[in-house]
C-alpha atoms as a PDB file:
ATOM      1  CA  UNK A   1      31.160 -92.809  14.023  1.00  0.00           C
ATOM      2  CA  UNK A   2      30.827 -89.151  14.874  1.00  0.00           C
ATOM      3  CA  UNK A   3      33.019 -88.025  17.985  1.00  0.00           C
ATOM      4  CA  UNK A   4      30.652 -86.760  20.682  1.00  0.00           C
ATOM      5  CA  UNK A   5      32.140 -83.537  22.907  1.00  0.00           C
ATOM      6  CA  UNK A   6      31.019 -83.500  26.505  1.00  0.00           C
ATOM      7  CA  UNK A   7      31.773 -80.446  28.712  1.00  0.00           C
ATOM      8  CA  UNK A   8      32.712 -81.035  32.286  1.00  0.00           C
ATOM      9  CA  UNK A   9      31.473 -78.694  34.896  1.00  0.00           C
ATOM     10  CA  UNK A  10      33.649 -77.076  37.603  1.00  0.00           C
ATOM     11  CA  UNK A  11      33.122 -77.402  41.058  1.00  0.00           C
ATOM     12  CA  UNK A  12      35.995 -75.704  43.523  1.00  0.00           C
ATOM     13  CA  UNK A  13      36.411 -77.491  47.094  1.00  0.00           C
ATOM     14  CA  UNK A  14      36.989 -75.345  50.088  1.00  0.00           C
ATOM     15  CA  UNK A  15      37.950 -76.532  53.471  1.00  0.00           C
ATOM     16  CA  UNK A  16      35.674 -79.901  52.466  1.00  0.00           C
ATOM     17  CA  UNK A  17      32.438 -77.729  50.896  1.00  0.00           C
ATOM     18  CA  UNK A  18      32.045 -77.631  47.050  1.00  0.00           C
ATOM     19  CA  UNK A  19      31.391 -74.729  45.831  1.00  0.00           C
ATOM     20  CA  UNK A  20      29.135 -73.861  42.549  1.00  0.00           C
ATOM     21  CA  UNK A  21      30.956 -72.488  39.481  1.00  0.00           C
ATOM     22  CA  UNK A  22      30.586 -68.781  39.416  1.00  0.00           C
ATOM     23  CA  UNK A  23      30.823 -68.451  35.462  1.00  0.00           C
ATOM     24  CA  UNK A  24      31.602 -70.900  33.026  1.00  0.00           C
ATOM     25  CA  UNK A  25      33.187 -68.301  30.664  1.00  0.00           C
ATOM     26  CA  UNK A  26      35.061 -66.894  34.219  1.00  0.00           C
ATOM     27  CA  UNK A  27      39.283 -68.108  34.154  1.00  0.00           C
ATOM     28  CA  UNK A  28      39.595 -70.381  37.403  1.00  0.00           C
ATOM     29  CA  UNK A  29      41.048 -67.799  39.080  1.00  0.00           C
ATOM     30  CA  UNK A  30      38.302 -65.152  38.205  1.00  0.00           C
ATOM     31  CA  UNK A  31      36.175 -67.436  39.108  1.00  0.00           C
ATOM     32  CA  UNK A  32      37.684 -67.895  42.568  1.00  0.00           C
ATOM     33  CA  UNK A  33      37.673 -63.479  43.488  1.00  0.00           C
ATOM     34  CA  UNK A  34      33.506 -63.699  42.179  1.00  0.00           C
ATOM     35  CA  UNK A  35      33.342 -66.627  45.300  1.00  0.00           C
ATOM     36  CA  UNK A  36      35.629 -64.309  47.583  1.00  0.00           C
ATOM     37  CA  UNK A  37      32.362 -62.079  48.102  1.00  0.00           C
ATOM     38  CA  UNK A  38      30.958 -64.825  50.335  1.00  0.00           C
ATOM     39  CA  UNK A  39      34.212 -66.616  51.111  1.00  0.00           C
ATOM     40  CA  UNK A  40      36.491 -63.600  51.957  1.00  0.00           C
ATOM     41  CA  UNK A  41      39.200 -65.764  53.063  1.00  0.00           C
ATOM     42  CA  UNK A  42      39.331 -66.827  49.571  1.00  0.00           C
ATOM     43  CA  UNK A  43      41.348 -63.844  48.455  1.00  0.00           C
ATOM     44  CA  UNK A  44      44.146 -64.759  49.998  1.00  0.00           C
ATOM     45  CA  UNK A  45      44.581 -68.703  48.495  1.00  0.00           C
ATOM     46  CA  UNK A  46      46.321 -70.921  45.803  1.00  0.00           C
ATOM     47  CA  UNK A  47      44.619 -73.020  43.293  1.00  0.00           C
ATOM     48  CA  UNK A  48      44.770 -76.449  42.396  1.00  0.00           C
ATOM     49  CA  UNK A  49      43.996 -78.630  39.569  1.00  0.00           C
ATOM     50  CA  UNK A  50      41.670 -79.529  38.051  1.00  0.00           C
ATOM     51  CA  UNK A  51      41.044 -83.148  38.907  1.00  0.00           C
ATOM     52  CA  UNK A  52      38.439 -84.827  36.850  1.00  0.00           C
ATOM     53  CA  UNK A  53      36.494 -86.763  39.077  1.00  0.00           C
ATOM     54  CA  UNK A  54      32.706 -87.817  38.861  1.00  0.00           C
ATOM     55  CA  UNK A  55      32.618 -85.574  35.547  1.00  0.00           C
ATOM     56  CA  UNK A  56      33.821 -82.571  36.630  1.00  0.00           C
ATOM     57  CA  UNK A  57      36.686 -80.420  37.017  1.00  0.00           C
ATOM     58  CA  UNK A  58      37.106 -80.336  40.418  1.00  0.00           C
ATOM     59  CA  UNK A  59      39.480 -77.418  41.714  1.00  0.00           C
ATOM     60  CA  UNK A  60      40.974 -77.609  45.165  1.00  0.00           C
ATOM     61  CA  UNK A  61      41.144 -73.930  47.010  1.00  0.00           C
ATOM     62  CA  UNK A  62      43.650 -73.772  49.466  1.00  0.00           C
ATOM     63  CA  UNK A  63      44.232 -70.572  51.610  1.00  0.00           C
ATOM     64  CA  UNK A  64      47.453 -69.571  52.811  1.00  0.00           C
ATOM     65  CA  UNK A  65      48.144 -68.218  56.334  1.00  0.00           C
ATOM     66  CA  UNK A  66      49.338 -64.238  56.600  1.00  0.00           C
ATOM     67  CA  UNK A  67      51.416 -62.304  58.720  1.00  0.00           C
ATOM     68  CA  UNK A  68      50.234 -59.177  60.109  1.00  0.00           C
ATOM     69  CA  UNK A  69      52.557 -56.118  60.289  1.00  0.00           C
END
């Protein structure tokens, strides 16, 4: 039997909203500054995962808190 290879899409979750993958051929990460055009919060954030879940890679954005001054 011939082994079958199935790609898994990424989706990145923010604040409960899943976002659409940017670029496939785009790092996580790259991926994530290409979304910080809309999200601008995003440039400031940590990565997670991925999680497969529902057949995708499902990263988890998480954006840290700054300190002014």
């Amino acid at each position: 039997m011939p082994a079958t290879v199935t790609t898994l899409n990424r989706v990145f979750n923010y604040r409960g909203t899943q976002l659409p993958d940017p670029g496939p051929s785009l790092t996580p990460h790259e991926a994530v500054q290409v979304l910080s055009a809309a999200h601008p919060a995003l440039t400031n954030s940590l990565l997670e995962g991925p999680v497969v879940e529902g057949g995708k890679h499902v990263f988890t954005i998480k954006v840290q808190a700054g300190t002014k001054g």
